[in-house]
N, C-alpha and C. Protein backbone atom coordinates (compact mmCIF):
# COMPACT_ATOMS: atom_id res chain seq x y z
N UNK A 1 -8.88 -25.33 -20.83
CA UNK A 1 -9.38 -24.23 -20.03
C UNK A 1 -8.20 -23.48 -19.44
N UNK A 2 -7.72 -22.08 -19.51
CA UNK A 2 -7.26 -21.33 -18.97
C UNK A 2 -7.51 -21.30 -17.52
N UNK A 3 -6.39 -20.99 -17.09
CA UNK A 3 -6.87 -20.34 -15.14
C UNK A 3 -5.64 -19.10 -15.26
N UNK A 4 -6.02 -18.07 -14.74
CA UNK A 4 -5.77 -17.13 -14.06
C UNK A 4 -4.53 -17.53 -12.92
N UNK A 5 -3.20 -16.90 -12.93
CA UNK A 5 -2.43 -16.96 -11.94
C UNK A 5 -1.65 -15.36 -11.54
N UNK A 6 -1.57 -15.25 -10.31
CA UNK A 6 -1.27 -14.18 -9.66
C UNK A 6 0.53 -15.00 -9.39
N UNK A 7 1.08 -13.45 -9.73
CA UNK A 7 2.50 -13.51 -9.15
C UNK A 7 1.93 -12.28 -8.35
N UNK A 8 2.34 -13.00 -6.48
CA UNK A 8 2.59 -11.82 -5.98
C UNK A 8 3.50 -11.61 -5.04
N UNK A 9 3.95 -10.57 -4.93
CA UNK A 9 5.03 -10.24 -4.18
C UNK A 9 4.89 -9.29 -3.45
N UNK A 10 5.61 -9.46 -1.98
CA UNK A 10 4.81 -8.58 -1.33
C UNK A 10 6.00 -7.31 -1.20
N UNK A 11 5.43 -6.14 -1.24
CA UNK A 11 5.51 -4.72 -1.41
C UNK A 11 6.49 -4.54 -0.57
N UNK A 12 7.72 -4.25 -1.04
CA UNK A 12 8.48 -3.31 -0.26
C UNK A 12 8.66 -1.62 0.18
N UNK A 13 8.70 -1.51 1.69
CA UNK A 13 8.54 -0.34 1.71
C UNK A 13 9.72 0.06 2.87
N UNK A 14 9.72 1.05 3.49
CA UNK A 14 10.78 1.47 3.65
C UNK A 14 11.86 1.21 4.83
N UNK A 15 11.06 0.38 5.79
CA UNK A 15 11.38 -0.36 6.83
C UNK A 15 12.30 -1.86 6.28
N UNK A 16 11.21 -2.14 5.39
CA UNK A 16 11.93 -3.91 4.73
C UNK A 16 12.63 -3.84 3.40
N UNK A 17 13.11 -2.73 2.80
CA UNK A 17 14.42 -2.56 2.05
C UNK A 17 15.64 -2.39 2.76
N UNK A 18 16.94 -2.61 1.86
CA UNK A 18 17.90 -2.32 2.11
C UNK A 18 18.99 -2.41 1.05
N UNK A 19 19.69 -1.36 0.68
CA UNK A 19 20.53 -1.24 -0.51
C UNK A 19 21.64 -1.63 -0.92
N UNK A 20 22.40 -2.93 0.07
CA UNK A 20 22.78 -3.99 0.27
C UNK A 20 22.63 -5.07 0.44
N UNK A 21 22.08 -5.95 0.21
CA UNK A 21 21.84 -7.47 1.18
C UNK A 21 23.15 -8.35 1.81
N UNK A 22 22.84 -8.47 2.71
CA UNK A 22 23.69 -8.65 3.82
C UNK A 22 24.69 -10.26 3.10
N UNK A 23 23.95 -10.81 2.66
CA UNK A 23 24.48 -12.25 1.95
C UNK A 23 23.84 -12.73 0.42
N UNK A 24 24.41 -13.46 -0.32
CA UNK A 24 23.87 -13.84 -1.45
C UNK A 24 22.42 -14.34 -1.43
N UNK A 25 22.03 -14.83 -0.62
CA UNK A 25 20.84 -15.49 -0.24
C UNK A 25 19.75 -14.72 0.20
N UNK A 26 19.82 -13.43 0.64
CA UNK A 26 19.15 -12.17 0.58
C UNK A 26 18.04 -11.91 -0.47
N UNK A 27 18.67 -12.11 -1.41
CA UNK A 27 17.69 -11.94 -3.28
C UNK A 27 17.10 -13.29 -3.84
N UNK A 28 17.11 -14.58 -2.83
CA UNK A 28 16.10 -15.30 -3.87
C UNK A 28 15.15 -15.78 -2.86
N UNK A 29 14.23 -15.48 -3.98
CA UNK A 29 12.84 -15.24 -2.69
C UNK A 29 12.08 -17.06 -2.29
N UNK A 30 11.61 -17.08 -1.70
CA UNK A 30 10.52 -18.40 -1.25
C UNK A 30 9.69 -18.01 -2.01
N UNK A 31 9.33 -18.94 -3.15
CA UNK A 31 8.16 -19.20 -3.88
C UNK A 31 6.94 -20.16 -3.74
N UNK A 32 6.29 -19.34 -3.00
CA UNK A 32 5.27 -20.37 -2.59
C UNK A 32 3.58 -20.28 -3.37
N UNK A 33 3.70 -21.70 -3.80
CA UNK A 33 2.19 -21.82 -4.76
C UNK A 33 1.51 -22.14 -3.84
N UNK A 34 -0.13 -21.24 -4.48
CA UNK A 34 -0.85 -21.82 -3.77
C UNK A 34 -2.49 -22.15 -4.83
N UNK A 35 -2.63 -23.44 -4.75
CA UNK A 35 -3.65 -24.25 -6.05
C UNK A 35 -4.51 -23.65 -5.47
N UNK A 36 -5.52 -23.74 -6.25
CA UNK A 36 -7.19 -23.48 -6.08
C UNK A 36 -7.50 -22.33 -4.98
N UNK A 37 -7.15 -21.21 -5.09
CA UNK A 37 -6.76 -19.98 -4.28
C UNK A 37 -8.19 -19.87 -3.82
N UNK A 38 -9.48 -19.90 -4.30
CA UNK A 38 -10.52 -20.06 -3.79
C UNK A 38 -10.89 -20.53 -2.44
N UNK A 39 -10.55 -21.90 -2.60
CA UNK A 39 -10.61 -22.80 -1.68
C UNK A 39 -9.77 -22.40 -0.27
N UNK A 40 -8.90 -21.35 -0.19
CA UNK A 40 -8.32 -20.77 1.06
C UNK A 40 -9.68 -20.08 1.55
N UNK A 41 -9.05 -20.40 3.33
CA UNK A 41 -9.92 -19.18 4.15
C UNK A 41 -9.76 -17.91 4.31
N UNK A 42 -10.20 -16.90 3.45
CA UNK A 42 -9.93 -15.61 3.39
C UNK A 42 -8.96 -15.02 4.65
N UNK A 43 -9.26 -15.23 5.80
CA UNK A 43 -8.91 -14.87 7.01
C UNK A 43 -8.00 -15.37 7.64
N UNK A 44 -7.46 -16.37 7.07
CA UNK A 44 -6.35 -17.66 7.35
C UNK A 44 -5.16 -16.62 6.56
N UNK A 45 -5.91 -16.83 5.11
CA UNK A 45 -4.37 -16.42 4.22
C UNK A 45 -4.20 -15.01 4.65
N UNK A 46 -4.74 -14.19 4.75
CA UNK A 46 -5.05 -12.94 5.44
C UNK A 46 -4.06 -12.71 6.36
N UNK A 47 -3.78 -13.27 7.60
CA UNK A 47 -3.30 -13.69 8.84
C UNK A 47 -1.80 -14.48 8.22
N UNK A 48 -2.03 -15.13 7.23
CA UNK A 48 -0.41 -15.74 7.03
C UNK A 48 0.27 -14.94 5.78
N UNK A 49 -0.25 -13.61 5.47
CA UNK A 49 0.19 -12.75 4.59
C UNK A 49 0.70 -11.50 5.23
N UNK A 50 0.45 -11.43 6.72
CA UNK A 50 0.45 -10.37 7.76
C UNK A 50 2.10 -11.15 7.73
N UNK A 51 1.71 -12.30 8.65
CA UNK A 51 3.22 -13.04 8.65
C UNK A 51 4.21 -12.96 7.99
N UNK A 52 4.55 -13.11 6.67
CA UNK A 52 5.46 -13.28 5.67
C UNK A 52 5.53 -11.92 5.72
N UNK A 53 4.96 -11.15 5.97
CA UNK A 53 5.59 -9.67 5.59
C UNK A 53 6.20 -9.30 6.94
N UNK A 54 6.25 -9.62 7.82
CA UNK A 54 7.22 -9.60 8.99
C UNK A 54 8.47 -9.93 8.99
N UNK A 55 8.41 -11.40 7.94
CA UNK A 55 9.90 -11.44 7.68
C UNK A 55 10.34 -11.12 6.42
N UNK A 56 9.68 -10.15 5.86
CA UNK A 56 10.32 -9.98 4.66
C UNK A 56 11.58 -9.05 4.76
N UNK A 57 12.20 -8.49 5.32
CA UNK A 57 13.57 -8.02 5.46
C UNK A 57 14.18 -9.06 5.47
N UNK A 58 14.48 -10.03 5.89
CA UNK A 58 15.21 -11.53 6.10
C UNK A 58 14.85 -12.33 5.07
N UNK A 59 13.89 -12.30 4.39
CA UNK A 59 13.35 -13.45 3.46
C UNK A 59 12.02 -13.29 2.76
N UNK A 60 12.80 -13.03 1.52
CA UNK A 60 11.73 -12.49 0.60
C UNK A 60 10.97 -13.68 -0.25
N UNK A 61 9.58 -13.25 -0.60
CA UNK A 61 8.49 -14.01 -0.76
C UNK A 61 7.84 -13.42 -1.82
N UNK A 62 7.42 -15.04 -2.86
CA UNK A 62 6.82 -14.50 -3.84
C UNK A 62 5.66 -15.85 -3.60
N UNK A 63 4.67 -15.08 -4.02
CA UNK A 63 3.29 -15.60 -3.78
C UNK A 63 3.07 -16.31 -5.32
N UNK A 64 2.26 -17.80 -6.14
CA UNK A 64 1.84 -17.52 -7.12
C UNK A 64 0.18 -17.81 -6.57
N UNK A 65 -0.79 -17.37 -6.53
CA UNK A 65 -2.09 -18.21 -6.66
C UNK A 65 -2.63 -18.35 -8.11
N UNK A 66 -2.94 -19.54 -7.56
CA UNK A 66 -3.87 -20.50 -8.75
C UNK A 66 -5.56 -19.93 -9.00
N UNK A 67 -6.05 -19.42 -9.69
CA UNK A 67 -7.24 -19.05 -9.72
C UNK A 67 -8.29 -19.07 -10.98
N UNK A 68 -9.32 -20.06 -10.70
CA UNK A 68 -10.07 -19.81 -12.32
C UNK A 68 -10.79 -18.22 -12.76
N UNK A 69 -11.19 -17.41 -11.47
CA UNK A 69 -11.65 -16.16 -11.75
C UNK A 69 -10.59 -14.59 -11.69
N UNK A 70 -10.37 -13.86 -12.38
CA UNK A 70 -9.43 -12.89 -12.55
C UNK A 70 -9.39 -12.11 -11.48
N UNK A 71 -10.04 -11.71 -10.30
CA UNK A 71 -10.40 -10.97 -9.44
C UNK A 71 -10.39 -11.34 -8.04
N UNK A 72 -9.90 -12.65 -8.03
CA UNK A 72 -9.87 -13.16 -6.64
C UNK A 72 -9.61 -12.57 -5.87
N UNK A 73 -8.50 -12.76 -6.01
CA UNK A 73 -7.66 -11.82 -4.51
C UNK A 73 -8.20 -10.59 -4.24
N UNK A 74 -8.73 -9.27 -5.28
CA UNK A 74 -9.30 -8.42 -4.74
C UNK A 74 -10.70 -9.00 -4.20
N UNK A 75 -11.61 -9.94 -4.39
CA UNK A 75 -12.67 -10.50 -3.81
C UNK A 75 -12.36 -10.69 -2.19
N UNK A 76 -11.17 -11.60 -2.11
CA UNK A 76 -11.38 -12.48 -1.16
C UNK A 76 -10.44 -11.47 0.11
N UNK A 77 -9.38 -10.71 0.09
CA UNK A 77 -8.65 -10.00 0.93
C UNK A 77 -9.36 -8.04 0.84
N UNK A 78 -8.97 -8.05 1.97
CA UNK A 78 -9.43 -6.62 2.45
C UNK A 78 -8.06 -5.87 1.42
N UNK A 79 -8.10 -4.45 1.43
CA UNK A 79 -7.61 -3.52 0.96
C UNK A 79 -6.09 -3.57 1.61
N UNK A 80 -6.47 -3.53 2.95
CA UNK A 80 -5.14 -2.90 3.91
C UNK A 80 -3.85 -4.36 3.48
N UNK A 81 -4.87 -5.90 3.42
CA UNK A 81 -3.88 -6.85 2.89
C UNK A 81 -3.08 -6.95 1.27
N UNK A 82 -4.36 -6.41 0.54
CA UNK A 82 -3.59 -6.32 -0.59
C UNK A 82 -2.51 -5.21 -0.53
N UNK A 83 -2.41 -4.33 -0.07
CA UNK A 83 -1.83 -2.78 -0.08
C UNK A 83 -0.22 -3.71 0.27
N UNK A 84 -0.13 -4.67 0.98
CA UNK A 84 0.71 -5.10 1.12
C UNK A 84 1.74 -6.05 0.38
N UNK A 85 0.91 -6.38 -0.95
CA UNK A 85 1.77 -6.92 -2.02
C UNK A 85 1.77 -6.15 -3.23
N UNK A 86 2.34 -7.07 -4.17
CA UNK A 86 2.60 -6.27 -5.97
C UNK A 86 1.89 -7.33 -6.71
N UNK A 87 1.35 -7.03 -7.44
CA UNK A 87 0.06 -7.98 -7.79
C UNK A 87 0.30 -8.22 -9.24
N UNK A 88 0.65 -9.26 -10.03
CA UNK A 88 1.08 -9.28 -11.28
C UNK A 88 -0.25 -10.23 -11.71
N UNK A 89 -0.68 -10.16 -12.66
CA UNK A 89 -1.66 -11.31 -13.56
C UNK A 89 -1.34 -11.83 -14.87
N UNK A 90 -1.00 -13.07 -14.82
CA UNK A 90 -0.98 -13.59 -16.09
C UNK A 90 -1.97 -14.82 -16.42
N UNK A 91 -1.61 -15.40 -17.63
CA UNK A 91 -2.82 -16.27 -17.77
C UNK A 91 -1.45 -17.80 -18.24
N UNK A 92 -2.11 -18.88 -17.42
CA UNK A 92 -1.74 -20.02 -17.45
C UNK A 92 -2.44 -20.99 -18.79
N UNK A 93 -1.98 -21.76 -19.48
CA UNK A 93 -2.80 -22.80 -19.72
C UNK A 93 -2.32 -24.23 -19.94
N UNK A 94 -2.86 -25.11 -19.89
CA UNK A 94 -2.41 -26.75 -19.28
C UNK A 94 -1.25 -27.05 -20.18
N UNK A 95 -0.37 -28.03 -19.45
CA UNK A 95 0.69 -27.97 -20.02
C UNK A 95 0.89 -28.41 -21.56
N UNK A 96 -0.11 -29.28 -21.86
CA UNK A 96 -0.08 -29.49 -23.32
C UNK A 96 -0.44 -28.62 -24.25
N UNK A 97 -0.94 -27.18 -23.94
CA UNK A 97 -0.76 -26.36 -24.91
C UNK A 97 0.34 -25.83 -24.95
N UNK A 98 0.75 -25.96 -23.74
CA UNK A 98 2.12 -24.80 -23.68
C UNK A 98 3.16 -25.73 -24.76
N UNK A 99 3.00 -26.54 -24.47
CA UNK A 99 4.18 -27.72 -25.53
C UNK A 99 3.90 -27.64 -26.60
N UNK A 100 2.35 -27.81 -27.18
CA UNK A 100 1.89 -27.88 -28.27
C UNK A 100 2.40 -25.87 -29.64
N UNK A 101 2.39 -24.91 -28.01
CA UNK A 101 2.73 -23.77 -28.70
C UNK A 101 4.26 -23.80 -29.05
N UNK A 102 5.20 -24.43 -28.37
CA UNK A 102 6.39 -24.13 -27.94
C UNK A 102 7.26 -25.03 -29.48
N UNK A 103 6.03 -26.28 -29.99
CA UNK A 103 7.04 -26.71 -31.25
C UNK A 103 5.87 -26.42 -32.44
């Protein structure tokens, strides 16, 4: 079975760029998974997606969620929260296919 995974990253705009980074450590972001993206409280992740974008001048963040349905995140977050990331979709599948494709 396939699942659905979101790379997301949240949106830079013109306050949280800068055309330098101050140190090497500037450009690699916190990658944080999150399984069964369903199972979050809309209003929780909501509230801790407000967060991370506060520090995103200091420390950049890449989101993956785990999801069996393609549409989650627009389901489960309001507009004004998504507006706040970059929303990539790809499709996952268990690791023994990936091996099984790879030889």
């Amino acid at each position: 079975a396939s699942r659905h995974q979101f790379n997301i990253s949240p949106a830079n705009d013109s306050s949280s760029s800068s055309s330098s980074p101050s140190s090497p450590f500037d450009r690699i972001p916190l990658i944080l998974v999150f399984e069964d993206f369903d199972c979050f409280d809309s209003v929780v992740l909501q509230h801790f997606i407000y967060a991370c974008h506060t520090f995103l001048p200091r420390l950049p963040f890449v989101f993956v969620f785990c999801v069996t349905a393609g549409q989650a995140p627009a389901r489960m977050l309001p507009r004004q929260t998504l507006s706040l990331l970059l929303i990539q979709q790809f499709e996952f599948h268990g690791a023994e296919e990936q091996v099984d494709t790879l030889l």
